[in-house]
C-alpha atoms as a PDB file:
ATOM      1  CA  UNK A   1    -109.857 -81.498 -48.204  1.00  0.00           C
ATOM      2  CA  UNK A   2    -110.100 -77.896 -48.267  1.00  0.00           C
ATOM      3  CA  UNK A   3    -107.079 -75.077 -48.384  1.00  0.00           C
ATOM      4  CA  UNK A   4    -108.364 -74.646 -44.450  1.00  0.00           C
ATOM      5  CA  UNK A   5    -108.052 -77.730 -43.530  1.00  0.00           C
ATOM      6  CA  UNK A   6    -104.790 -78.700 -45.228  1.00  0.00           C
ATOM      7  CA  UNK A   7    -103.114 -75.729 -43.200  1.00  0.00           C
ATOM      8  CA  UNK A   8    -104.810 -77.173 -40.257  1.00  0.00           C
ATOM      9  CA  UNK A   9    -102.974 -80.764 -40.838  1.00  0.00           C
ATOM     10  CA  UNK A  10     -99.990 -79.470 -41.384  1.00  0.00           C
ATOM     11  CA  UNK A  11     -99.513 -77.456 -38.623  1.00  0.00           C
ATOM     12  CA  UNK A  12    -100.369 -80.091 -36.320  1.00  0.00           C
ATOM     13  CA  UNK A  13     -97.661 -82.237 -38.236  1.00  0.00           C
ATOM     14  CA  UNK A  14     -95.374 -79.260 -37.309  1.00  0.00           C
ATOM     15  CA  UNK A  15     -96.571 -78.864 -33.173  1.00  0.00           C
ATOM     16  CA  UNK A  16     -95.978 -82.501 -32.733  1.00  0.00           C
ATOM     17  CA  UNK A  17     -92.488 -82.888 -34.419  1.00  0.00           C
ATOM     18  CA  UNK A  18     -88.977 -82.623 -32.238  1.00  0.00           C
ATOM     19  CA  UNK A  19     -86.812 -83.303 -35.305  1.00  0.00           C
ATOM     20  CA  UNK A  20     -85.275 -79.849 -35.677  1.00  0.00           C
ATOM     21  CA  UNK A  21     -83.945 -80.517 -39.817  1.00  0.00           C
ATOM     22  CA  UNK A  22     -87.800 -81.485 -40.595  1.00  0.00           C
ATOM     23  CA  UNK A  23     -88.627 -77.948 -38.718  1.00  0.00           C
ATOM     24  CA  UNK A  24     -85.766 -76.331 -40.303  1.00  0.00           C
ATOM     25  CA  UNK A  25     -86.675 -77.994 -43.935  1.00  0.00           C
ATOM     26  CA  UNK A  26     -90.187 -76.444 -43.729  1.00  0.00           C
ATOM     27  CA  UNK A  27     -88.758 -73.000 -42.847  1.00  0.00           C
ATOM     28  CA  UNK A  28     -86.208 -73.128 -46.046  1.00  0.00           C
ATOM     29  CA  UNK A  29     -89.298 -74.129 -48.031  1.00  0.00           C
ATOM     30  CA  UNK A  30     -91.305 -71.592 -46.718  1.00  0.00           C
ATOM     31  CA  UNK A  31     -88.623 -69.013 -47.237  1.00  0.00           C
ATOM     32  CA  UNK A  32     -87.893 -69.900 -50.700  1.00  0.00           C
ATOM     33  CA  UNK A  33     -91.650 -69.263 -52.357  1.00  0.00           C
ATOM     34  CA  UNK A  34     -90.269 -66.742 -54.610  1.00  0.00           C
ATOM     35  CA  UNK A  35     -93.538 -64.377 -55.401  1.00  0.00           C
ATOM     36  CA  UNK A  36     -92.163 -62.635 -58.353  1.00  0.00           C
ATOM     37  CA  UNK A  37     -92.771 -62.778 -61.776  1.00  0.00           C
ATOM     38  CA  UNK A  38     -90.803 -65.894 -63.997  1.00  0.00           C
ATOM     39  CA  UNK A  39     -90.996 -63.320 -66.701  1.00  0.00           C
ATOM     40  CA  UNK A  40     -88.410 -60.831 -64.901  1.00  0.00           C
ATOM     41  CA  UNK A  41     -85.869 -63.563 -64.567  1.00  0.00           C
ATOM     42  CA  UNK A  42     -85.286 -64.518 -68.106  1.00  0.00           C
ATOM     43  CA  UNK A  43     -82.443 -62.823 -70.279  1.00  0.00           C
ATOM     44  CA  UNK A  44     -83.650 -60.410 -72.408  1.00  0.00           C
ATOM     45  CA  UNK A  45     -82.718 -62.793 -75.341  1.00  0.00           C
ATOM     46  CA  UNK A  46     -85.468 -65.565 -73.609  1.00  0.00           C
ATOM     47  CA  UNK A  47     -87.508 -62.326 -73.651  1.00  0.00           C
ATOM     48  CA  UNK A  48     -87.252 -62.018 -77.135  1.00  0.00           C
ATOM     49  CA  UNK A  49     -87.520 -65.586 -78.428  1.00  0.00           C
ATOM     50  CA  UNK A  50     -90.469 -66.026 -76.621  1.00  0.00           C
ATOM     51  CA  UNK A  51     -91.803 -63.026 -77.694  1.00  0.00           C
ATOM     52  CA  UNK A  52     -91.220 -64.298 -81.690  1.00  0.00           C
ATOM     53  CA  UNK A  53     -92.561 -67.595 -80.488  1.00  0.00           C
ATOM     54  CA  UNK A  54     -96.061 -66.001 -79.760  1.00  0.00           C
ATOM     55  CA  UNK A  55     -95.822 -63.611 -82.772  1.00  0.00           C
ATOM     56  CA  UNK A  56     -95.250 -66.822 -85.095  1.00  0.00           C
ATOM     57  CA  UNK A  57     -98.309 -68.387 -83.239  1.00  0.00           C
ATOM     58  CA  UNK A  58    -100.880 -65.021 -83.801  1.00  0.00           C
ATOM     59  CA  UNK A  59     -99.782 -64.946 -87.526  1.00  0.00           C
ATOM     60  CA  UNK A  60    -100.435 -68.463 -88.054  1.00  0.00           C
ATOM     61  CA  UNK A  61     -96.339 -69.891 -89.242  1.00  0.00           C
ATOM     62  CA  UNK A  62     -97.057 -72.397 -87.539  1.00  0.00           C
ATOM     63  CA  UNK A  63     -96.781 -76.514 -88.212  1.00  0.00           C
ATOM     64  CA  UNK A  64     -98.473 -79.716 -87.034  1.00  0.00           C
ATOM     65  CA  UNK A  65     -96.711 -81.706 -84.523  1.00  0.00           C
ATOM     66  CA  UNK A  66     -96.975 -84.696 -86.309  1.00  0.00           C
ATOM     67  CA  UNK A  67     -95.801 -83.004 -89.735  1.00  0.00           C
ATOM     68  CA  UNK A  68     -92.686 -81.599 -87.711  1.00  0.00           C
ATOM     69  CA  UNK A  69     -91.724 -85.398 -86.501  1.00  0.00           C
ATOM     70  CA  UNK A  70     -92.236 -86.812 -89.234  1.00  0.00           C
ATOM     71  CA  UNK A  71     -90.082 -84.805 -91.304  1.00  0.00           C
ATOM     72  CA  UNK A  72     -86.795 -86.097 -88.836  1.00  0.00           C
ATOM     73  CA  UNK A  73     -87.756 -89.710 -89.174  1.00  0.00           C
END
């Protein structure tokens, strides 16, 4: 089913409802979608971790998975 037709469904779902806390449920959902970045919400000290996190990655310090478990067997 395409993005069209989903819309399509669920608006008719909507029309023939009389339960107002499913219509108000779909409104708070609706509201909610937050459209702004993940990255903004993090502490600058998530910021920064992640940050060294990719660095480590790029410079290759990294470790197998498997190596890492096995090590706190």
């Amino acid at each position: 089913m395409n993005l069209q037709a989903e819309k399509l469904e669920i608006v008719k779902l909507i029309l023939e409802t009389d339960n107002p806390g499913i219509l108000k449920s779909i409104k708070g959902l609706l509201k909610k979608v937050d459209k702004s970045d993940f990255w903004e919400t993090l502490t600058q000290e998530q910021k920064d971790e992640i940050l060294a996190g990719m660095n480590d990655i790029e410079s290759g310090n990294i470790i197998d998975y498997q190596e890492f478990i096995d090590r706190f067997r």
